[in-house]
PDB file of N, CA and C in Angstrom:
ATOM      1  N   UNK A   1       0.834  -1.181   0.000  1.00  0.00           N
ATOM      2  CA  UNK A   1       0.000   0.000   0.000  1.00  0.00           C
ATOM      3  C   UNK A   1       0.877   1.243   0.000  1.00  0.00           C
ATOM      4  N   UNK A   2       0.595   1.711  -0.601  1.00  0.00           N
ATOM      5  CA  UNK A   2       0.683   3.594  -1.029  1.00  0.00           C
ATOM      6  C   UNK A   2       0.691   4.161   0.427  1.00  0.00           C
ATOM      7  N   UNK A   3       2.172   4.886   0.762  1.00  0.00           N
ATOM      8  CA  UNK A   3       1.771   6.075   1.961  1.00  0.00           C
ATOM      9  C   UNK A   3       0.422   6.620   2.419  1.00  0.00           C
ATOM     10  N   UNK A   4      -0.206   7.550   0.710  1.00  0.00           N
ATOM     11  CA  UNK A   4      -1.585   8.007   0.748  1.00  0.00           C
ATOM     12  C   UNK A   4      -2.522   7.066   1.320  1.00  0.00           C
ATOM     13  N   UNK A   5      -2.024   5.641   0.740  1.00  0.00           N
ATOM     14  CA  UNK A   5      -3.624   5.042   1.254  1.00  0.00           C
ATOM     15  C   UNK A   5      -3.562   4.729   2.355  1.00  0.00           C
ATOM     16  N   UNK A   6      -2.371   4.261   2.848  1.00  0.00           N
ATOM     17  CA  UNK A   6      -2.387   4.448   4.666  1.00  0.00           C
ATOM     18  C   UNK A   6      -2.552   5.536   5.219  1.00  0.00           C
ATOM     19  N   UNK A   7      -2.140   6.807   4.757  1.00  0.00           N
ATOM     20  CA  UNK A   7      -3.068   8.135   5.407  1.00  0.00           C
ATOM     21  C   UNK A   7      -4.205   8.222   5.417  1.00  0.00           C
ATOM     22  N   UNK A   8      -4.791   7.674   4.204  1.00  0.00           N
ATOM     23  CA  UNK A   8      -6.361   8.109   4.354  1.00  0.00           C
ATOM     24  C   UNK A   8      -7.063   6.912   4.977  1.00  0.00           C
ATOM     25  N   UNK A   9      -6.618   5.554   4.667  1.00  0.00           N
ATOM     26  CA  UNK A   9      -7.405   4.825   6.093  1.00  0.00           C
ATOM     27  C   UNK A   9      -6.859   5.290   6.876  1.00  0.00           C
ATOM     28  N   UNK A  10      -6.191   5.350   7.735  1.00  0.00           N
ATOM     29  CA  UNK A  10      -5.842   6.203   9.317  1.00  0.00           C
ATOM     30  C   UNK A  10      -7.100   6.840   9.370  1.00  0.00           C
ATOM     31  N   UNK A  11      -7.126   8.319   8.384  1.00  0.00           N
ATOM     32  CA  UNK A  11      -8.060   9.272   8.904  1.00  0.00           C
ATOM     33  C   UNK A  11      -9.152   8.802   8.559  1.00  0.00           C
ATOM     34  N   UNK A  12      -9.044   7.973   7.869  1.00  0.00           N
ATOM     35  CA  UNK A  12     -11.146   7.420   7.845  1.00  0.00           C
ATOM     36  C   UNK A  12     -11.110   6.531   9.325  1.00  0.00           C
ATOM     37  N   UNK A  13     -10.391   6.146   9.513  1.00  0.00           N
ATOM     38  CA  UNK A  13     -10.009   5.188  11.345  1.00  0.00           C
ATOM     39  C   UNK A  13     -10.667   6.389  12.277  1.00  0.00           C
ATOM     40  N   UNK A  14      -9.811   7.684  12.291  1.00  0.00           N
ATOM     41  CA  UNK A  14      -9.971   8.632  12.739  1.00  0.00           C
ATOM     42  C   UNK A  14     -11.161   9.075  13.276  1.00  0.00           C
ATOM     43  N   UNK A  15     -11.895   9.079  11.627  1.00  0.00           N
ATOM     44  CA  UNK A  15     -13.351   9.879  12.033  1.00  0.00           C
ATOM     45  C   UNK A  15     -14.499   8.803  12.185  1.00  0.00           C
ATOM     46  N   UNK A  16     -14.307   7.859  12.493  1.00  0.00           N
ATOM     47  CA  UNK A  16     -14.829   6.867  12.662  1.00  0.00           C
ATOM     48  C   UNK A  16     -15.155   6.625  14.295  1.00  0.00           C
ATOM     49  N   UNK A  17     -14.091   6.797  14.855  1.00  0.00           N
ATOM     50  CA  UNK A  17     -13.439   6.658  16.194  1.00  0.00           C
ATOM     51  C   UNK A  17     -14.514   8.100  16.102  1.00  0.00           C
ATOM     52  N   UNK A  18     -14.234   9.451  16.138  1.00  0.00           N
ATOM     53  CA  UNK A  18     -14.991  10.606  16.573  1.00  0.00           C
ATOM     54  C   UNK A  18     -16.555  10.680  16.949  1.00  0.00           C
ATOM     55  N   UNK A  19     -17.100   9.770  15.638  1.00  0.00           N
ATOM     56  CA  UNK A  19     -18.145   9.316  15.263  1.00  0.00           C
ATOM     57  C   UNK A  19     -18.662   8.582  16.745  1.00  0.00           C
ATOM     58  N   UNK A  20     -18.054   7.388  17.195  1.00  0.00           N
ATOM     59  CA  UNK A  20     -18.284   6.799  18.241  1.00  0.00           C
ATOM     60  C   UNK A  20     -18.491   7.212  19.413  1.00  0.00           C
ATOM     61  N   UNK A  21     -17.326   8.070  19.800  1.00  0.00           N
ATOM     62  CA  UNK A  21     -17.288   9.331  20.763  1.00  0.00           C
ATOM     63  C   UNK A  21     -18.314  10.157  20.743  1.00  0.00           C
ATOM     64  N   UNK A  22     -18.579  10.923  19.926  1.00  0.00           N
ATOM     65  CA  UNK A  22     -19.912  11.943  19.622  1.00  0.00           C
ATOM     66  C   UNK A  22     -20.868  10.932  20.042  1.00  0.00           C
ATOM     67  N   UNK A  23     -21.532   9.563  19.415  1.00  0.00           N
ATOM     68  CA  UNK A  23     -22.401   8.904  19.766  1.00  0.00           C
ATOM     69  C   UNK A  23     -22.782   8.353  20.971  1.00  0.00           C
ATOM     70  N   UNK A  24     -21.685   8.298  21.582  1.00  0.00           N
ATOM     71  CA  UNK A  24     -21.496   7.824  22.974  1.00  0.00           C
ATOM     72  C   UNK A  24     -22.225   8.789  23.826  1.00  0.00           C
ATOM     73  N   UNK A  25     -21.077   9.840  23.828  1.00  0.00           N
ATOM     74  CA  UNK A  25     -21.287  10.867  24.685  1.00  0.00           C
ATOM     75  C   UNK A  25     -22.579  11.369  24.857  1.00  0.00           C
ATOM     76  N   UNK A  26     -23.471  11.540  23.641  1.00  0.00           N
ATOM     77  CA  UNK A  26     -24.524  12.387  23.733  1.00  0.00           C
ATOM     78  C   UNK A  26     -25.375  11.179  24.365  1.00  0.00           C
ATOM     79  N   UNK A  27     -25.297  10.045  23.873  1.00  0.00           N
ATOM     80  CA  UNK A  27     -25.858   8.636  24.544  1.00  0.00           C
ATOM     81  C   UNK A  27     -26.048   8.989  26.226  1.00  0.00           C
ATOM     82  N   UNK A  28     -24.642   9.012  26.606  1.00  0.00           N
ATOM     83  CA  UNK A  28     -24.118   9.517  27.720  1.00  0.00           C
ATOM     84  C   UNK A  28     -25.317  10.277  28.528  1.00  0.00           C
ATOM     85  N   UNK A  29     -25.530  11.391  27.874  1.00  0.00           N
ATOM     86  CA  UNK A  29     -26.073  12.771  28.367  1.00  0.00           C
ATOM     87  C   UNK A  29     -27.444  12.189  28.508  1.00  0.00           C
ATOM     88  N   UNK A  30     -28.200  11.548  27.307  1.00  0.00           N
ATOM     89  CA  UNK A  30     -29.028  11.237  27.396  1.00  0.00           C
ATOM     90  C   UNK A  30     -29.803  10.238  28.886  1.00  0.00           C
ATOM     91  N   UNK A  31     -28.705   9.174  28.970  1.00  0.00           N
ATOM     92  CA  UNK A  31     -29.127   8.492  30.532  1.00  0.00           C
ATOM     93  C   UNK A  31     -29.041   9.550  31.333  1.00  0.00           C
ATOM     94  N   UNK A  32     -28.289  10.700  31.494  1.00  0.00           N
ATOM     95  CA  UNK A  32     -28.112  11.138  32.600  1.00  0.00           C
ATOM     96  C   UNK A  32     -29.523  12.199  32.761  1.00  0.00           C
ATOM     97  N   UNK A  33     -30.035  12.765  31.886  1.00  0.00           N
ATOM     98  CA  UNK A  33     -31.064  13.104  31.632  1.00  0.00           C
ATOM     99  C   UNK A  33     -32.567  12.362  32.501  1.00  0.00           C
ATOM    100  N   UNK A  34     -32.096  10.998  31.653  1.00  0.00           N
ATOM    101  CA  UNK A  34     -33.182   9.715  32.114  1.00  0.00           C
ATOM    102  C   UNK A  34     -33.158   9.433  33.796  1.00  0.00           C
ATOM    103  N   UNK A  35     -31.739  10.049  34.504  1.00  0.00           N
ATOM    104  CA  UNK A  35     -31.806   9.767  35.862  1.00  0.00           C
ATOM    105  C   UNK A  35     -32.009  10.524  36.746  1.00  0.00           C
ATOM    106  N   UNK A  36     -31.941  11.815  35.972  1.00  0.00           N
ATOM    107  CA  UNK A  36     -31.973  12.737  37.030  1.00  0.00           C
ATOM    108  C   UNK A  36     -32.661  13.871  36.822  1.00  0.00           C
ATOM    109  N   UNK A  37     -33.303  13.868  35.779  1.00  0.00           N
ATOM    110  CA  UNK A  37     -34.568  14.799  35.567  1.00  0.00           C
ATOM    111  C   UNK A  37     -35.569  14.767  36.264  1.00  0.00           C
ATOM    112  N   UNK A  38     -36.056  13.774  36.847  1.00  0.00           N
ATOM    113  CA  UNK A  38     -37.418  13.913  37.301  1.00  0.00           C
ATOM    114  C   UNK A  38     -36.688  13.672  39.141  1.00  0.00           C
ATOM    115  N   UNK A  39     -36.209  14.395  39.988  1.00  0.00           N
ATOM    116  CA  UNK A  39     -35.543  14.283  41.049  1.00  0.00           C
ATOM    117  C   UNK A  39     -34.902  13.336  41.634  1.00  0.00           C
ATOM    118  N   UNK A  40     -34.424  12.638  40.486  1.00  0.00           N
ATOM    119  CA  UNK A  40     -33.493  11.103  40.938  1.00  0.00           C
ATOM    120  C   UNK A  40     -33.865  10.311  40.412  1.00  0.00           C
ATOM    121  N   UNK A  41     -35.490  10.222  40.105  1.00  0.00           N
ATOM    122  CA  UNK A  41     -36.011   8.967  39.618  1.00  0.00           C
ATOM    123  C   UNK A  41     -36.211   9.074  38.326  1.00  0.00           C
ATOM    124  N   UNK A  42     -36.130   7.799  37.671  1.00  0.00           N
ATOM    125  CA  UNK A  42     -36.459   7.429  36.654  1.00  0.00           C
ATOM    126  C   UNK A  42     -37.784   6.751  35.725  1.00  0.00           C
ATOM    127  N   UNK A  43     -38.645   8.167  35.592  1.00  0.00           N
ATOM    128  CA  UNK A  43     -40.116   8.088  35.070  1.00  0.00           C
ATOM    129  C   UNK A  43     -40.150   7.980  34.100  1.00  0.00           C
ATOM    130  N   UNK A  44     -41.581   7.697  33.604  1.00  0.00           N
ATOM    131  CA  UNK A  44     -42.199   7.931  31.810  1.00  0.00           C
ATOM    132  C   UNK A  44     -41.167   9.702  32.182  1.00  0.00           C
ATOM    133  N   UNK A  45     -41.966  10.253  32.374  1.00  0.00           N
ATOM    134  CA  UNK A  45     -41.533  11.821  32.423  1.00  0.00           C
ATOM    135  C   UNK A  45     -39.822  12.093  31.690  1.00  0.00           C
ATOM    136  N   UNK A  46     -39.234  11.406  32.316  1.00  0.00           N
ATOM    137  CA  UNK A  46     -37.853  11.400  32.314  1.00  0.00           C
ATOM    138  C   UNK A  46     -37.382  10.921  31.127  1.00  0.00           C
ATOM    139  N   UNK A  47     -38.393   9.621  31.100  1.00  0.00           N
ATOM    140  CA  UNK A  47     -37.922   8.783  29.712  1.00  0.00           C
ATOM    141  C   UNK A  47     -37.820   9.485  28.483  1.00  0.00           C
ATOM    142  N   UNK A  48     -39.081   9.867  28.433  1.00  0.00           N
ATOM    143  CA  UNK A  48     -39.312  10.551  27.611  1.00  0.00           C
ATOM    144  C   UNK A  48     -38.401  11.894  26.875  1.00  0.00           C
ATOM    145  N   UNK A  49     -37.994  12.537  28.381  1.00  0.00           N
ATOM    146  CA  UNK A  49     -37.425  14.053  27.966  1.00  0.00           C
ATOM    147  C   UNK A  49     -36.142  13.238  27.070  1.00  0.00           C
ATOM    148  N   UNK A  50     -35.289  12.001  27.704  1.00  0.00           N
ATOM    149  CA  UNK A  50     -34.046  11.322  27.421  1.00  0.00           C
ATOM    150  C   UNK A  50     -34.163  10.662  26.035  1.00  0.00           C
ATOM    151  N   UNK A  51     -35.278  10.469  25.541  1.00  0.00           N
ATOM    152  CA  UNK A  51     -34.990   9.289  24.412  1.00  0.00           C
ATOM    153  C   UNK A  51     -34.525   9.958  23.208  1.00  0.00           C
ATOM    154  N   UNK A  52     -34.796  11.649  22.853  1.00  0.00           N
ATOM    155  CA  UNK A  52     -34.523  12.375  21.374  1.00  0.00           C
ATOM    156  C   UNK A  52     -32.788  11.971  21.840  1.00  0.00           C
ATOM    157  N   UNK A  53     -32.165  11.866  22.888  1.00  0.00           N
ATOM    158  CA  UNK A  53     -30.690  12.102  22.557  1.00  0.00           C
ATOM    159  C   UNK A  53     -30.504  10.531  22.684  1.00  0.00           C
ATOM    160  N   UNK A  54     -31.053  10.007  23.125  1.00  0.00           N
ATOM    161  CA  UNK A  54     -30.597   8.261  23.227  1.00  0.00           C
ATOM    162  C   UNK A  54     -30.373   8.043  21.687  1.00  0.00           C
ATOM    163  N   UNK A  55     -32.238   8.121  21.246  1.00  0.00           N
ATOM    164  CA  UNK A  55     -31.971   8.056  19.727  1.00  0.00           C
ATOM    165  C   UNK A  55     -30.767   8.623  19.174  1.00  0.00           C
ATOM    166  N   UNK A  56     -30.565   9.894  19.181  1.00  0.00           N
ATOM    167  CA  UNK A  56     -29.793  10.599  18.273  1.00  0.00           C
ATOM    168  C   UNK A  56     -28.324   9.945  18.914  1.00  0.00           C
ATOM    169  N   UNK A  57     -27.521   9.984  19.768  1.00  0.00           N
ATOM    170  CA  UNK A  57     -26.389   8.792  19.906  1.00  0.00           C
ATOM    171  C   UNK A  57     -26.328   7.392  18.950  1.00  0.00           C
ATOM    172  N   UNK A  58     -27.697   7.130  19.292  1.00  0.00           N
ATOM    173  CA  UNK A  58     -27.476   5.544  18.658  1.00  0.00           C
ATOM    174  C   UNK A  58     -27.575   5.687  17.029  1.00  0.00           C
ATOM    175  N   UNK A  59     -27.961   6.448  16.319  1.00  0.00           N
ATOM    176  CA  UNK A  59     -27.979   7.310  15.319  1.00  0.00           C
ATOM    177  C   UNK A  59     -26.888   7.448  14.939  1.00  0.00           C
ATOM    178  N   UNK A  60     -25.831   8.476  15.721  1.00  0.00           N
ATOM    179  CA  UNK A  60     -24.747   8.864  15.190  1.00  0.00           C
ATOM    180  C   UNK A  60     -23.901   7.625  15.234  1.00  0.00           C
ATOM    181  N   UNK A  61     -23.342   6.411  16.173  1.00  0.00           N
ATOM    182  CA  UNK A  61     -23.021   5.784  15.593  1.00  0.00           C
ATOM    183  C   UNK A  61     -23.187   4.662  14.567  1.00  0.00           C
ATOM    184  N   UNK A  62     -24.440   4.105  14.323  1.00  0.00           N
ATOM    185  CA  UNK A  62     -24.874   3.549  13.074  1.00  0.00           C
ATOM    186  C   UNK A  62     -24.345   4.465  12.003  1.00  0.00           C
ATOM    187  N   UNK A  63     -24.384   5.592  11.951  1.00  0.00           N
ATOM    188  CA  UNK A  63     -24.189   6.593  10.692  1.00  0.00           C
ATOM    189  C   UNK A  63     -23.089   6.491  10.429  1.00  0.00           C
ATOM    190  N   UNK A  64     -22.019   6.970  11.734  1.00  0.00           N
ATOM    191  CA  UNK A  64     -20.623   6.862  12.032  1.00  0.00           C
ATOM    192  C   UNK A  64     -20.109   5.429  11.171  1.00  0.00           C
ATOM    193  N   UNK A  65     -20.375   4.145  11.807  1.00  0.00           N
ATOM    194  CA  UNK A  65     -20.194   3.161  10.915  1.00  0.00           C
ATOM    195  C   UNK A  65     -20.390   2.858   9.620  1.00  0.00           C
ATOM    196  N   UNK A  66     -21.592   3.064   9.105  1.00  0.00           N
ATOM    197  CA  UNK A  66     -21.989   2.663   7.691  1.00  0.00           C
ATOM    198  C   UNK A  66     -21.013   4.008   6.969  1.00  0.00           C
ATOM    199  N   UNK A  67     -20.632   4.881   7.120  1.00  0.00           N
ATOM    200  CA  UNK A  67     -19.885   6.497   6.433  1.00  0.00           C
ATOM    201  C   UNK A  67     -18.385   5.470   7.107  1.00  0.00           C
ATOM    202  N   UNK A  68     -17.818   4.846   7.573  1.00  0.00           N
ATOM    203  CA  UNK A  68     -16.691   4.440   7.679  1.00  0.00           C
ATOM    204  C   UNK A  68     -16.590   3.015   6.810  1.00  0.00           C
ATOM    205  N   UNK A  69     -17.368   2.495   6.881  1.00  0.00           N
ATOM    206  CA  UNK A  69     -17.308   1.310   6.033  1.00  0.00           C
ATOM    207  C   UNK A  69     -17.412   1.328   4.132  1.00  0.00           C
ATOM    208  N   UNK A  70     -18.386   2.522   4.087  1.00  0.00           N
ATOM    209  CA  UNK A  70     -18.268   2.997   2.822  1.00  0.00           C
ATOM    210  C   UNK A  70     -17.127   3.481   2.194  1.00  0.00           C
ATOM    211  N   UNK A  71     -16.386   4.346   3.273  1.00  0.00           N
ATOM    212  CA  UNK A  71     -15.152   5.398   3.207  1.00  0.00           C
ATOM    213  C   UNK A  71     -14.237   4.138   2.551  1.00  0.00           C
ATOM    214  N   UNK A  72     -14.103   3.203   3.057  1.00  0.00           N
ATOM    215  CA  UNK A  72     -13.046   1.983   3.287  1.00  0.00           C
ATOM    216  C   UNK A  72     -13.302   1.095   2.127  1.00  0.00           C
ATOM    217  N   UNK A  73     -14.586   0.628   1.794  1.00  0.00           N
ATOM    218  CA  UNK A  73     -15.022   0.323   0.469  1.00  0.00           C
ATOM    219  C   UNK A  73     -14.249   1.606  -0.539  1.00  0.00           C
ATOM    220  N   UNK A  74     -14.534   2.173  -0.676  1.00  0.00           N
ATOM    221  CA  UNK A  74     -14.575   3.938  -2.073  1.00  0.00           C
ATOM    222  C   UNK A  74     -12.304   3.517  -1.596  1.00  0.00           C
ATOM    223  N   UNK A  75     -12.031   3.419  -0.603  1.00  0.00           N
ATOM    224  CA  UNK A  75     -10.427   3.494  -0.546  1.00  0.00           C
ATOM    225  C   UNK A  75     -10.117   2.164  -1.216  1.00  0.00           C
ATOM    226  N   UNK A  76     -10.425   1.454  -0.720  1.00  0.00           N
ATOM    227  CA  UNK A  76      -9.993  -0.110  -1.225  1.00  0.00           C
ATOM    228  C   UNK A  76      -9.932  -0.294  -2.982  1.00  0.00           C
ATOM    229  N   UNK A  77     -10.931   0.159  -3.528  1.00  0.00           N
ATOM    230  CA  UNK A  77     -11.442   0.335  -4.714  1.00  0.00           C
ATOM    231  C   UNK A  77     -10.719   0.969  -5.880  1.00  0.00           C
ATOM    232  N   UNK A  78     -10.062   1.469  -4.972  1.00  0.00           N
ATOM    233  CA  UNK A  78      -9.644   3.298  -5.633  1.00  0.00           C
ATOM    234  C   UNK A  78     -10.081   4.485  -6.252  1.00  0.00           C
ATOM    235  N   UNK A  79     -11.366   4.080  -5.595  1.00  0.00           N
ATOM    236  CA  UNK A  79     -12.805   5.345  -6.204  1.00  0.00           C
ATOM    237  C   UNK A  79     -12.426   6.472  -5.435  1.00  0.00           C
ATOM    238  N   UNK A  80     -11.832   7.491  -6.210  1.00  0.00           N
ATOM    239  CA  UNK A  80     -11.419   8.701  -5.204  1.00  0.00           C
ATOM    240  C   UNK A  80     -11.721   9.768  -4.420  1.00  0.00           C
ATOM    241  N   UNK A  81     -13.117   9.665  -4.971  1.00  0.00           N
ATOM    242  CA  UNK A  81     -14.575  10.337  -4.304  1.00  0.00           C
ATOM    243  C   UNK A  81     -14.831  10.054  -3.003  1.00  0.00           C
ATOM    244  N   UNK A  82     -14.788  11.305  -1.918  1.00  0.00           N
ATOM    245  CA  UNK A  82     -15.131  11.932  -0.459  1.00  0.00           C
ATOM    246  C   UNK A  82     -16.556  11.084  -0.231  1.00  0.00           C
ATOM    247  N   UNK A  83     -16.552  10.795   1.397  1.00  0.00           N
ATOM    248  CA  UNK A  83     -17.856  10.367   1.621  1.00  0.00           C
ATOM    249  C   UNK A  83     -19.082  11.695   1.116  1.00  0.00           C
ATOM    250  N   UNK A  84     -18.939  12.720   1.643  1.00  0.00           N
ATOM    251  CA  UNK A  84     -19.644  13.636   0.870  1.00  0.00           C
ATOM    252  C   UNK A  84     -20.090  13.909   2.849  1.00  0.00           C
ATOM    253  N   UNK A  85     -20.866  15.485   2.340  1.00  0.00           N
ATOM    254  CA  UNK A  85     -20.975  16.102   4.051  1.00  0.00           C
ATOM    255  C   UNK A  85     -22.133  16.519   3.833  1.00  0.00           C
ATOM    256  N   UNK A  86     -23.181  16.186   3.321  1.00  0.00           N
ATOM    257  CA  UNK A  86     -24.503  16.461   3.830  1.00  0.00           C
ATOM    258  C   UNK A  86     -24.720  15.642   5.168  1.00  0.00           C
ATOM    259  N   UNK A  87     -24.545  14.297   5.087  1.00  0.00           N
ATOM    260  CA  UNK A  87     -24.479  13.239   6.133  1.00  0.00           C
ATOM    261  C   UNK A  87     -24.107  14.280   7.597  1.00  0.00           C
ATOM    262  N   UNK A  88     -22.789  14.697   7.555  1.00  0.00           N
ATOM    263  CA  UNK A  88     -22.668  15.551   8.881  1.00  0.00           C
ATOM    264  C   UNK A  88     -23.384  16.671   8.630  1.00  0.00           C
ATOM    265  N   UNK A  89     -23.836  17.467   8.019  1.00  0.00           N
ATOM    266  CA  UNK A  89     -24.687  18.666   8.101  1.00  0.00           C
ATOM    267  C   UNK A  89     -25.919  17.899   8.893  1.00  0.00           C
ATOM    268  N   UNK A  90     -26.758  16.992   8.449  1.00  0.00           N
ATOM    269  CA  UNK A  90     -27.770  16.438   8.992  1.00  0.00           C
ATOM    270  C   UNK A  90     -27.822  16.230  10.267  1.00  0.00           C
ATOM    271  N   UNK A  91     -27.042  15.637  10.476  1.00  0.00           N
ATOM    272  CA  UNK A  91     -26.392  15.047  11.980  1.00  0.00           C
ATOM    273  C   UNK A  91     -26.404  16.303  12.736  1.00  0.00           C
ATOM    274  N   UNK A  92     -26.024  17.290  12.734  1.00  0.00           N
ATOM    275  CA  UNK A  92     -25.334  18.466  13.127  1.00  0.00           C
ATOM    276  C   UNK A  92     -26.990  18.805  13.706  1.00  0.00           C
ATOM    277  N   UNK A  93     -27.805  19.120  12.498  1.00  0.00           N
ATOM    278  CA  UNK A  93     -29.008  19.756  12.922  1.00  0.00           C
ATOM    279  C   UNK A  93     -30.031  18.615  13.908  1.00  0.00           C
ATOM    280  N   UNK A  94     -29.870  18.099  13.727  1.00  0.00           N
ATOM    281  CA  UNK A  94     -30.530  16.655  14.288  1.00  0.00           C
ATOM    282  C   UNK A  94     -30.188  16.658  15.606  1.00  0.00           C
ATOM    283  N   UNK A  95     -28.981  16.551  15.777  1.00  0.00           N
ATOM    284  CA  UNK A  95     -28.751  16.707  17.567  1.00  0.00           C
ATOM    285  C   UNK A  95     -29.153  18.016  17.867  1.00  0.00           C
ATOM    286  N   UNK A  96     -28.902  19.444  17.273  1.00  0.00           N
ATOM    287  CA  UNK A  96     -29.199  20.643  18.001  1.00  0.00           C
ATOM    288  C   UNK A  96     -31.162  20.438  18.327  1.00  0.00           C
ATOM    289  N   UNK A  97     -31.775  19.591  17.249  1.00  0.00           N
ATOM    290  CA  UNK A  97     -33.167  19.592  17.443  1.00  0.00           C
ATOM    291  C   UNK A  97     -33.201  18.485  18.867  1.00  0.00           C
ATOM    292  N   UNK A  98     -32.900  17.546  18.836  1.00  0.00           N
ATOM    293  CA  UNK A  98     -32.772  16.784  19.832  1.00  0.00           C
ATOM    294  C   UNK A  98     -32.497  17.589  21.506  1.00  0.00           C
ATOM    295  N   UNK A  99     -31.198  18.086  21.227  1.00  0.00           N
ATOM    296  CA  UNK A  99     -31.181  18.732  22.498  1.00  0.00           C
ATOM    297  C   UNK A  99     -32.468  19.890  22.901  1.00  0.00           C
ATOM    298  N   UNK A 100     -32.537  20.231  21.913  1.00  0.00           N
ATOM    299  CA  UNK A 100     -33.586  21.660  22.167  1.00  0.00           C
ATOM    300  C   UNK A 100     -35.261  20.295  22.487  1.00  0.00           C
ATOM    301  N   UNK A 101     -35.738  19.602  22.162  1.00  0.00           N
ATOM    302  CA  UNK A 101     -36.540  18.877  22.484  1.00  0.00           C
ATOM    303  C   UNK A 101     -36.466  18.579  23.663  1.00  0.00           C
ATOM    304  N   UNK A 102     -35.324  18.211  24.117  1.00  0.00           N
ATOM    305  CA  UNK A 102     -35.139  17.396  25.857  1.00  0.00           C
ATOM    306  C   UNK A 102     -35.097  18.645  26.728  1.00  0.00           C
ATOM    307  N   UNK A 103     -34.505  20.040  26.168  1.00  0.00           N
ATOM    308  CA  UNK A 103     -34.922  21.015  27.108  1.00  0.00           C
ATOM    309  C   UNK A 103     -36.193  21.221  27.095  1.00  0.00           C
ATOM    310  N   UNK A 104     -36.886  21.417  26.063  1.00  0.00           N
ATOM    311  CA  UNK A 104     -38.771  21.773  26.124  1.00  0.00           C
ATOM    312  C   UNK A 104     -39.265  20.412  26.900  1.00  0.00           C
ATOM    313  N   UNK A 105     -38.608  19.303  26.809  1.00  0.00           N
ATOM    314  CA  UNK A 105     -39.435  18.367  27.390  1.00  0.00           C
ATOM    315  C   UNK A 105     -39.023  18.632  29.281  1.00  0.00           C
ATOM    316  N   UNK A 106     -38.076  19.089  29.141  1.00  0.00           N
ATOM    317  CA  UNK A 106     -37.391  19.103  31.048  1.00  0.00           C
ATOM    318  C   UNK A 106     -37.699  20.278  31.539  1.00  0.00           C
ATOM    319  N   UNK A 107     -38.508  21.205  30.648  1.00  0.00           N
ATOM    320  CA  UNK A 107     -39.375  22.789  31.668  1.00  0.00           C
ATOM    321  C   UNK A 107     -40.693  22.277  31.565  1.00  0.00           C
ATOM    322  N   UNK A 108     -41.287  21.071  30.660  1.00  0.00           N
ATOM    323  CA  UNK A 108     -42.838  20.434  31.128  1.00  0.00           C
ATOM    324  C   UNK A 108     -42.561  19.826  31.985  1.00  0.00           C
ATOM    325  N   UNK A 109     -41.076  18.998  32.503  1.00  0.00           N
ATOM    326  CA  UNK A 109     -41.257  18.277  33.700  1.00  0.00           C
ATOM    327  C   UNK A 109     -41.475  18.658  34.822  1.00  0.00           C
ATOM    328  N   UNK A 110     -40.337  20.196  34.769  1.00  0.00           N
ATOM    329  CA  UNK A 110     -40.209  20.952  35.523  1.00  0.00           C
ATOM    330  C   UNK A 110     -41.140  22.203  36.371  1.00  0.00           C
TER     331      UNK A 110
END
């Protein structure tokens, strides 16, 4: 293999790995949401405010994966064509709607 093509799998490794992280984390936020929104306990109430970011975690990494596996297919190939960035534009707006949902849902709890 070509220097290049070990650079660019690396960085498709890279954003792959980010992908996971981002998914995690907001995952993350989301339980913590689920535990401690409604004063410790864990209600419909709670569930509810938590699931737009559960979803949207579990989201980003399915996305994260299938955009890394493609990346790796298009490298292998030698198709020289970018995954393309609507995919993260989407994503981008998707969590800001998500978060803004779990706040409107945590001042009805509230």
């Amino acid at each position: 293999m070509q220097d290049d093509t070990w650079r660019d799998h690396l960085a498709n490794e890279r954003t792959h790995l980010a992908w996971l992280r981002t998914g995690a984390a907001v995952l993350v936020v989301g339980l913590a949401v689920m535990r401690f929104a409604d004063d410790g306990e864990v209600s419909v109430g709670s569930l509810v405010a938590a699931l737009p970011l559960m979803i949207c975690g579990l989201a980003a990494v399915m996305y994260g994966t299938h955009r890394y596996r493609r990346a790796y297919r298009r490298l292998t190939s030698g198709d020289p064509r970018p995954p393309g960035t609507l995919g993260p534009s989407v994503a981008a707006v998707v969590l800001v709607l998500a978060f803004a949902a779990t706040a409107v849902m945590l001042a009805v709890l509230g």
